[in-house]
PDB file of N, CA and C in Angstrom:
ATOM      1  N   UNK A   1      24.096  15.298   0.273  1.00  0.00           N
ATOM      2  CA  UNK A   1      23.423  14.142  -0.267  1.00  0.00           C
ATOM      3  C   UNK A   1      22.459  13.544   0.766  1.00  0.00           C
ATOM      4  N   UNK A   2      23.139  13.648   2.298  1.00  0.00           N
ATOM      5  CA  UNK A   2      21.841  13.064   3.252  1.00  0.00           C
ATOM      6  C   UNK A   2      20.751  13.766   3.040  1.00  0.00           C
ATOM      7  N   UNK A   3      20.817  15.027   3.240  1.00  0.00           N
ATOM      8  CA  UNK A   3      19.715  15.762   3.297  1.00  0.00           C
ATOM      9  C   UNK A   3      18.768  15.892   2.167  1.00  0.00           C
ATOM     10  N   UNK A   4      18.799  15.742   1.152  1.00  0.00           N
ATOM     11  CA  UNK A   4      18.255  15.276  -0.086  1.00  0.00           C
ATOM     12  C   UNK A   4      17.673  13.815   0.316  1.00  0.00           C
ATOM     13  N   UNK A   5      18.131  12.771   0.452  1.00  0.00           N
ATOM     14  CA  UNK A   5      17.156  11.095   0.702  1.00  0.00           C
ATOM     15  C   UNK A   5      16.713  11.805   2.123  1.00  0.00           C
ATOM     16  N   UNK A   6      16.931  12.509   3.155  1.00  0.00           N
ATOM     17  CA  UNK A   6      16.210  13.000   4.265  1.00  0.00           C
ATOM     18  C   UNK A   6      14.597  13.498   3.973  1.00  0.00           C
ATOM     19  N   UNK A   7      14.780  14.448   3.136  1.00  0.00           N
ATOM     20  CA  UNK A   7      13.530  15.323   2.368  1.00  0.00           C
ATOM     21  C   UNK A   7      12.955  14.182   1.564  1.00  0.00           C
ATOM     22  N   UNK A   8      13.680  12.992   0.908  1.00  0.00           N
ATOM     23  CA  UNK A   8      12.524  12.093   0.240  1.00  0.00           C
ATOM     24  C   UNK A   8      11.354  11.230   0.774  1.00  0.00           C
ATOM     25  N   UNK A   9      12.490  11.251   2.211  1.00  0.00           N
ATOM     26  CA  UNK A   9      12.101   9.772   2.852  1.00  0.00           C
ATOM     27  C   UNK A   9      10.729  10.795   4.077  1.00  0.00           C
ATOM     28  N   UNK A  10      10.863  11.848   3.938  1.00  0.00           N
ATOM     29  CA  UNK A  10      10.024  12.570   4.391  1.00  0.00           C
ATOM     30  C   UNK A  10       8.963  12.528   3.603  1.00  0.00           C
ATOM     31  N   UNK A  11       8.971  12.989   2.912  1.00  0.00           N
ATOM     32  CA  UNK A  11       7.584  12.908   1.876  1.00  0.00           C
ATOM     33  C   UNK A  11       7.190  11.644   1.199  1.00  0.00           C
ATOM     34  N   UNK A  12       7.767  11.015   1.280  1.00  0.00           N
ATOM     35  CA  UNK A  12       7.170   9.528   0.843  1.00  0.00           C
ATOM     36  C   UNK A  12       6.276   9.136   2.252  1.00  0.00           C
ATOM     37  N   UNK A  13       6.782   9.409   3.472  1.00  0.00           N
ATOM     38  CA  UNK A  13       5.889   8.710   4.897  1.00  0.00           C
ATOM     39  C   UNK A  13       4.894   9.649   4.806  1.00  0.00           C
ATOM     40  N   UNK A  14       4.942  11.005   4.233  1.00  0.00           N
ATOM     41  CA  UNK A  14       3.553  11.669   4.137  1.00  0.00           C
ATOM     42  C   UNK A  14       2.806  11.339   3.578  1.00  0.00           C
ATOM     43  N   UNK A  15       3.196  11.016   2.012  1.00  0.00           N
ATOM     44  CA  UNK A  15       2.164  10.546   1.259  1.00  0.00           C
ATOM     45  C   UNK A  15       1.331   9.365   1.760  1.00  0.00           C
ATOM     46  N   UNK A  16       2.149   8.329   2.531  1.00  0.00           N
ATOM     47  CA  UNK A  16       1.814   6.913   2.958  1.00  0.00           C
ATOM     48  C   UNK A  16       0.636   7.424   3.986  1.00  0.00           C
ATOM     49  N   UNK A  17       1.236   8.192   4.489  1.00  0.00           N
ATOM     50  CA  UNK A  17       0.347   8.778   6.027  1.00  0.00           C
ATOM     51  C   UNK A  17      -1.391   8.498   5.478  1.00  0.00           C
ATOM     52  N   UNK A  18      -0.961   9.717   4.335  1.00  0.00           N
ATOM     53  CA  UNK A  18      -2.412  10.468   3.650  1.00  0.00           C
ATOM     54  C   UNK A  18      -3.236   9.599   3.196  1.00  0.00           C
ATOM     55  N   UNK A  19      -2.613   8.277   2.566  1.00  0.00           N
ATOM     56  CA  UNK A  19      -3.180   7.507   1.895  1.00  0.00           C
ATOM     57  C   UNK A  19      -3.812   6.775   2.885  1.00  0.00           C
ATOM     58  N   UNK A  20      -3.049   6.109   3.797  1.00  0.00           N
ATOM     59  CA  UNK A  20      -3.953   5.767   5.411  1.00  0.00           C
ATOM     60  C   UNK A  20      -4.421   6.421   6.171  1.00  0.00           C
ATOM     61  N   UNK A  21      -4.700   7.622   5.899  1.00  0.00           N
ATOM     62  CA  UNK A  21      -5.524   8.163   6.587  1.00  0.00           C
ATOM     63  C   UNK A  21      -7.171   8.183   5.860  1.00  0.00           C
ATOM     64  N   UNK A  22      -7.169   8.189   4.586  1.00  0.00           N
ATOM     65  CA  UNK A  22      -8.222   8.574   3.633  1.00  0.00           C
ATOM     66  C   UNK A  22      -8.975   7.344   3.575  1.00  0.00           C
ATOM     67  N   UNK A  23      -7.984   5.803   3.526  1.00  0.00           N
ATOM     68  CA  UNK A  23      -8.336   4.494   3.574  1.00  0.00           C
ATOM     69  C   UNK A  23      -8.780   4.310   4.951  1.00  0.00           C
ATOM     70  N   UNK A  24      -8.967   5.340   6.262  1.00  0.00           N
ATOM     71  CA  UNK A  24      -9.467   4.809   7.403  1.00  0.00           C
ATOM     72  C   UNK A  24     -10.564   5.398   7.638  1.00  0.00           C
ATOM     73  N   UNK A  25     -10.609   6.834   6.712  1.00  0.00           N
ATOM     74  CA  UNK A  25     -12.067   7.728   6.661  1.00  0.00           C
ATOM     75  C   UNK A  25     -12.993   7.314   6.789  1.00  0.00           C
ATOM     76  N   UNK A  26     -12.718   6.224   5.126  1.00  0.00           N
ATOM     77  CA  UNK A  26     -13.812   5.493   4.349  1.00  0.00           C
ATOM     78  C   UNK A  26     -14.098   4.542   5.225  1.00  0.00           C
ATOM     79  N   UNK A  27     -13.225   3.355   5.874  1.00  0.00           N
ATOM     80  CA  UNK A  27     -13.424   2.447   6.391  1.00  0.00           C
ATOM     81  C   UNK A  27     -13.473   1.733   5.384  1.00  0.00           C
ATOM     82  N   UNK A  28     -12.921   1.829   4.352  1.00  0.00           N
ATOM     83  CA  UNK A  28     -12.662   0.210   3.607  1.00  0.00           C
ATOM     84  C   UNK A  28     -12.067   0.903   2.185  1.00  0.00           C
ATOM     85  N   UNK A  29     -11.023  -0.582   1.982  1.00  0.00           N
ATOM     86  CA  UNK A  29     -10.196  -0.140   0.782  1.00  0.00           C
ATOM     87  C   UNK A  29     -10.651  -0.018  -0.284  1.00  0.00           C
ATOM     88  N   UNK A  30     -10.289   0.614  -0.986  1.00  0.00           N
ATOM     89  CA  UNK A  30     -11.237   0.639  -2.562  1.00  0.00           C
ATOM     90  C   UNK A  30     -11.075  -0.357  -3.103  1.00  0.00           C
ATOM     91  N   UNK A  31     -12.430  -0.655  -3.761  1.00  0.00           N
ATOM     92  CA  UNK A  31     -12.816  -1.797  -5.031  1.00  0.00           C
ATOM     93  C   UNK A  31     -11.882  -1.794  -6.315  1.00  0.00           C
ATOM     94  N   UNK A  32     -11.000  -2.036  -6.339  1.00  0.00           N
ATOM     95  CA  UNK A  32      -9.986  -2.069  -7.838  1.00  0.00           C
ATOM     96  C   UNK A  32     -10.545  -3.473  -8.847  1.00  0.00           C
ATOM     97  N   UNK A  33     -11.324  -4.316  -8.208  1.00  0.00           N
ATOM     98  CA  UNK A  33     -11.565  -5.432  -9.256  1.00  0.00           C
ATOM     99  C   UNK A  33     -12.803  -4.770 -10.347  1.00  0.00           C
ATOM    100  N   UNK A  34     -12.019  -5.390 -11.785  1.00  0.00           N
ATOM    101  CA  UNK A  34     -13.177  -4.640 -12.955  1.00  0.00           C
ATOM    102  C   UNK A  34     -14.403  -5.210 -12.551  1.00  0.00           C
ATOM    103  N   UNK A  35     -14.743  -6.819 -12.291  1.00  0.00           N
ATOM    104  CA  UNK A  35     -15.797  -7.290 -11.930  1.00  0.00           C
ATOM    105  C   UNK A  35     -16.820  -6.743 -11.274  1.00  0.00           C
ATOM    106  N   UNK A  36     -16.331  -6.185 -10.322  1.00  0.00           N
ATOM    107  CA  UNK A  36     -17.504  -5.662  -9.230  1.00  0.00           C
ATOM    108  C   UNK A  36     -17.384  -4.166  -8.757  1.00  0.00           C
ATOM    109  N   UNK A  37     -16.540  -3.149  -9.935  1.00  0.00           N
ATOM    110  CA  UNK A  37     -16.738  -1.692 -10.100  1.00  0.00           C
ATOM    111  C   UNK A  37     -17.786  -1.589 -10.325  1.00  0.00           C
ATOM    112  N   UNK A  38     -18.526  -0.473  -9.816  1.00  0.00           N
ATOM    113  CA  UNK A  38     -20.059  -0.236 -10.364  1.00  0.00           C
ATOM    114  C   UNK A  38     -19.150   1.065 -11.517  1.00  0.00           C
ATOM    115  N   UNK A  39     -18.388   1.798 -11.264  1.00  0.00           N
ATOM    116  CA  UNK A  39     -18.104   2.380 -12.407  1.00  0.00           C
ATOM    117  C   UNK A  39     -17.294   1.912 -13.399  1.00  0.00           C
ATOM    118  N   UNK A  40     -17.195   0.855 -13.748  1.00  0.00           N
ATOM    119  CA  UNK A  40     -16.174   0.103 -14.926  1.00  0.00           C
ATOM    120  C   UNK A  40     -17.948  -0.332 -15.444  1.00  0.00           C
ATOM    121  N   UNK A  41     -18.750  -1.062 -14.299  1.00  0.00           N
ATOM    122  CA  UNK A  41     -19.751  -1.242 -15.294  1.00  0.00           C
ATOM    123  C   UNK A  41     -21.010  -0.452 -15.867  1.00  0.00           C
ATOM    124  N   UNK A  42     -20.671   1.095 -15.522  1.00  0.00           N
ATOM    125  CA  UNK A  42     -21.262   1.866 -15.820  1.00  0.00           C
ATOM    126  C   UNK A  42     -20.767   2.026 -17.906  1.00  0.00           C
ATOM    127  N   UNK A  43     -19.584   1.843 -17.779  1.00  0.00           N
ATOM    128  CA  UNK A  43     -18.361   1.903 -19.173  1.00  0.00           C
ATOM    129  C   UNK A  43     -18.686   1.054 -19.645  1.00  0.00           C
ATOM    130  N   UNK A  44     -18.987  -0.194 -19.499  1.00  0.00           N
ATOM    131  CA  UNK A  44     -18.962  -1.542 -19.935  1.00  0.00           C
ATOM    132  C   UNK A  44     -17.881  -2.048 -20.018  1.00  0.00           C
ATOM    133  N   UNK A  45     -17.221  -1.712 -18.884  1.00  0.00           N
ATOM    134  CA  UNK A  45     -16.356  -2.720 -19.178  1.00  0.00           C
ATOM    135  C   UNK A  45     -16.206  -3.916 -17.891  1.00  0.00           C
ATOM    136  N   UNK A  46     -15.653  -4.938 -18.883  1.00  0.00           N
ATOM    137  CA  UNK A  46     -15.811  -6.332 -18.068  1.00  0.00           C
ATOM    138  C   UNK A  46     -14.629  -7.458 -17.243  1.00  0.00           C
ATOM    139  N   UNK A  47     -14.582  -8.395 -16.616  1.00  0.00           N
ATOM    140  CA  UNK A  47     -13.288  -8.873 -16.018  1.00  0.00           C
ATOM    141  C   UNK A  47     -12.662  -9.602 -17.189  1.00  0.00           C
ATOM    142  N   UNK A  48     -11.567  -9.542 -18.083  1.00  0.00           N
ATOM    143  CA  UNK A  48     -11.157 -10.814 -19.114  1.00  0.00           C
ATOM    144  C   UNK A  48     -11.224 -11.874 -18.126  1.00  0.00           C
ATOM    145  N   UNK A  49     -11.034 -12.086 -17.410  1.00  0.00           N
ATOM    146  CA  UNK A  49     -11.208 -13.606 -16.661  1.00  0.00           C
ATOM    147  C   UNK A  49     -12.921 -13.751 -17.454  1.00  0.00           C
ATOM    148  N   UNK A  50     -14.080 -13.599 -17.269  1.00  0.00           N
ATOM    149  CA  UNK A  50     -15.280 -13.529 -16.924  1.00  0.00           C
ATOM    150  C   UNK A  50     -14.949 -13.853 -18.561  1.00  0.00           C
ATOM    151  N   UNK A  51     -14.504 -12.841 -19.434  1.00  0.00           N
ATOM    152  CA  UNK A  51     -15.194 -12.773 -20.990  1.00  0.00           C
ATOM    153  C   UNK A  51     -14.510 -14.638 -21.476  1.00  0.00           C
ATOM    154  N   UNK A  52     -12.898 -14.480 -20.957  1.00  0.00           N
ATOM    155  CA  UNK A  52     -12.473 -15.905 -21.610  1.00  0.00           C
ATOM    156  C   UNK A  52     -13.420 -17.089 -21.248  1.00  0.00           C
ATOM    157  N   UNK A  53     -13.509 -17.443 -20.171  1.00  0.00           N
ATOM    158  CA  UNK A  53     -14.807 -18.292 -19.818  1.00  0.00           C
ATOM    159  C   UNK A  53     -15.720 -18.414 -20.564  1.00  0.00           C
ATOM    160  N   UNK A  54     -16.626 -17.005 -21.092  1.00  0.00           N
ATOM    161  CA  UNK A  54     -17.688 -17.310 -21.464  1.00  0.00           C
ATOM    162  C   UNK A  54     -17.282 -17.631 -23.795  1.00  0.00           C
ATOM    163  N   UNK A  55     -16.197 -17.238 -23.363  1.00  0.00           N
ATOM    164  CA  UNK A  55     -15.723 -17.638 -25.335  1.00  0.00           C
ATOM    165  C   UNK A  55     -15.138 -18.985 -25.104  1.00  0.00           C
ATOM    166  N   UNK A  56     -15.471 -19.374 -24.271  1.00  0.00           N
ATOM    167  CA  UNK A  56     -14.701 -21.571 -23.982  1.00  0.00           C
ATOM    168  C   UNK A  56     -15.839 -22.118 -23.687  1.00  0.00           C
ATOM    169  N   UNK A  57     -16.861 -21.504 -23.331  1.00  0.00           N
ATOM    170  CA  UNK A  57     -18.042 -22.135 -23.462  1.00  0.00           C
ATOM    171  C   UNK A  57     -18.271 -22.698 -21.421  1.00  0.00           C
ATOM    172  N   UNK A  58     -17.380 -22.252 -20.726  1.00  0.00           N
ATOM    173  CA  UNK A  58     -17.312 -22.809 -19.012  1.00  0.00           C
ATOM    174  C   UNK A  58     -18.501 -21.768 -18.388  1.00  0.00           C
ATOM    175  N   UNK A  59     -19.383 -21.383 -18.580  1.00  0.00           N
ATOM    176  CA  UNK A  59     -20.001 -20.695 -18.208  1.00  0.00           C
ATOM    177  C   UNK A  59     -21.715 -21.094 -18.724  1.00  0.00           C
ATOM    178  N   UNK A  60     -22.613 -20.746 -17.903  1.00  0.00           N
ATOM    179  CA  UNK A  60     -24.004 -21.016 -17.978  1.00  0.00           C
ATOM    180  C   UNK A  60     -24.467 -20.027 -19.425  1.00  0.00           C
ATOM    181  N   UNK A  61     -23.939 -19.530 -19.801  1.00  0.00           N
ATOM    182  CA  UNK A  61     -24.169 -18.573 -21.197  1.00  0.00           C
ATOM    183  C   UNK A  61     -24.005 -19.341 -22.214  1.00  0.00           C
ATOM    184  N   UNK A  62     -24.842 -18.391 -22.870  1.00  0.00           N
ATOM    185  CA  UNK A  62     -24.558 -18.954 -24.097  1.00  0.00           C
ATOM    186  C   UNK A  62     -23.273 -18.967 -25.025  1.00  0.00           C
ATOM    187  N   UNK A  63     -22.107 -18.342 -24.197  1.00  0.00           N
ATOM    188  CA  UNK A  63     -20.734 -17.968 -25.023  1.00  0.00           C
ATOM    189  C   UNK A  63     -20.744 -16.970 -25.450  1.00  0.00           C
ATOM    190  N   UNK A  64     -19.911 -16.532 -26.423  1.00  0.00           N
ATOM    191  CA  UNK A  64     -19.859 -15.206 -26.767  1.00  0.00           C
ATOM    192  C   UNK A  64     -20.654 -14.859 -28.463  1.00  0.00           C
ATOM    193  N   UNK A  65     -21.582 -15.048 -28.819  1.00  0.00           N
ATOM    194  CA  UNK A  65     -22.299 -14.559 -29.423  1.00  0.00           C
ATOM    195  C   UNK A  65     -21.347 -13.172 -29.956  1.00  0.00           C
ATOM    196  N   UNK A  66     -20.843 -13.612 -31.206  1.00  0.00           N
ATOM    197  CA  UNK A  66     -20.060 -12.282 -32.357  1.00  0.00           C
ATOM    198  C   UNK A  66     -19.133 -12.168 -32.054  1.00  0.00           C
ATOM    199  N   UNK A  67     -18.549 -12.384 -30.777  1.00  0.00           N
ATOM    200  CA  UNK A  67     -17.233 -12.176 -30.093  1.00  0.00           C
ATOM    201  C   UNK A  67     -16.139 -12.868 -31.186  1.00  0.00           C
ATOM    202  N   UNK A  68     -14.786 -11.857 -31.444  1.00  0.00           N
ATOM    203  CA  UNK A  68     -14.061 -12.523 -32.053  1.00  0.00           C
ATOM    204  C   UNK A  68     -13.424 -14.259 -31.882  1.00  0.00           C
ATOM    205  N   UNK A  69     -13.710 -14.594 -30.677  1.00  0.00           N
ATOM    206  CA  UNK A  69     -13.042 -15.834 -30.164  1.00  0.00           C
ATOM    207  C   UNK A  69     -14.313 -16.804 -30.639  1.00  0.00           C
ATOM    208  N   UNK A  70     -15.122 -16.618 -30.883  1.00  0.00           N
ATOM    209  CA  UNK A  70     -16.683 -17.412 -30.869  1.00  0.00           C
ATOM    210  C   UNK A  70     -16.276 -18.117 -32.240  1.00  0.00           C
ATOM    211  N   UNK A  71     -16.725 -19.764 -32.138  1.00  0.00           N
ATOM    212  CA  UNK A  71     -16.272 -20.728 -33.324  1.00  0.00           C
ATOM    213  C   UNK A  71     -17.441 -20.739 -34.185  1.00  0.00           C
TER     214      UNK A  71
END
């Protein structure tokens, strides 16, 4: 049974390794926010933070124009 969580706990610090190693290549962590993906906004797709705002009217827009939430 040790030797089994031995072999896990091995390959889990590899994977960790790899992943810090690839994150030090680049020199910077990846962009995960939808907001400021250039490929989410290649998709169109957008932050729900950003869309609710603009269907409450808190935003310099005009709101959501067709959007189901739009009164």
């Amino acid at each position: 049974m040790f030797r089994i969580y031995l072999i896990v706990v091995i390959l889990v610090a590899i994977a960790v390794a790899g992943l810090a190693i690839g994150i030090l290549i680049k020199g910077k962590f990846p962009d995960t926010h939808v907001g400021s993906n250039a490929d989410m906004k290649k998709m169109g797709v957008t932050c729900a933070k950003n869309d609710s705002a603009l269907c409450q009217g808190r935003s310099k827009a005009d709101g959501c124009r067709g959007c189901s939430c739009a009164e």
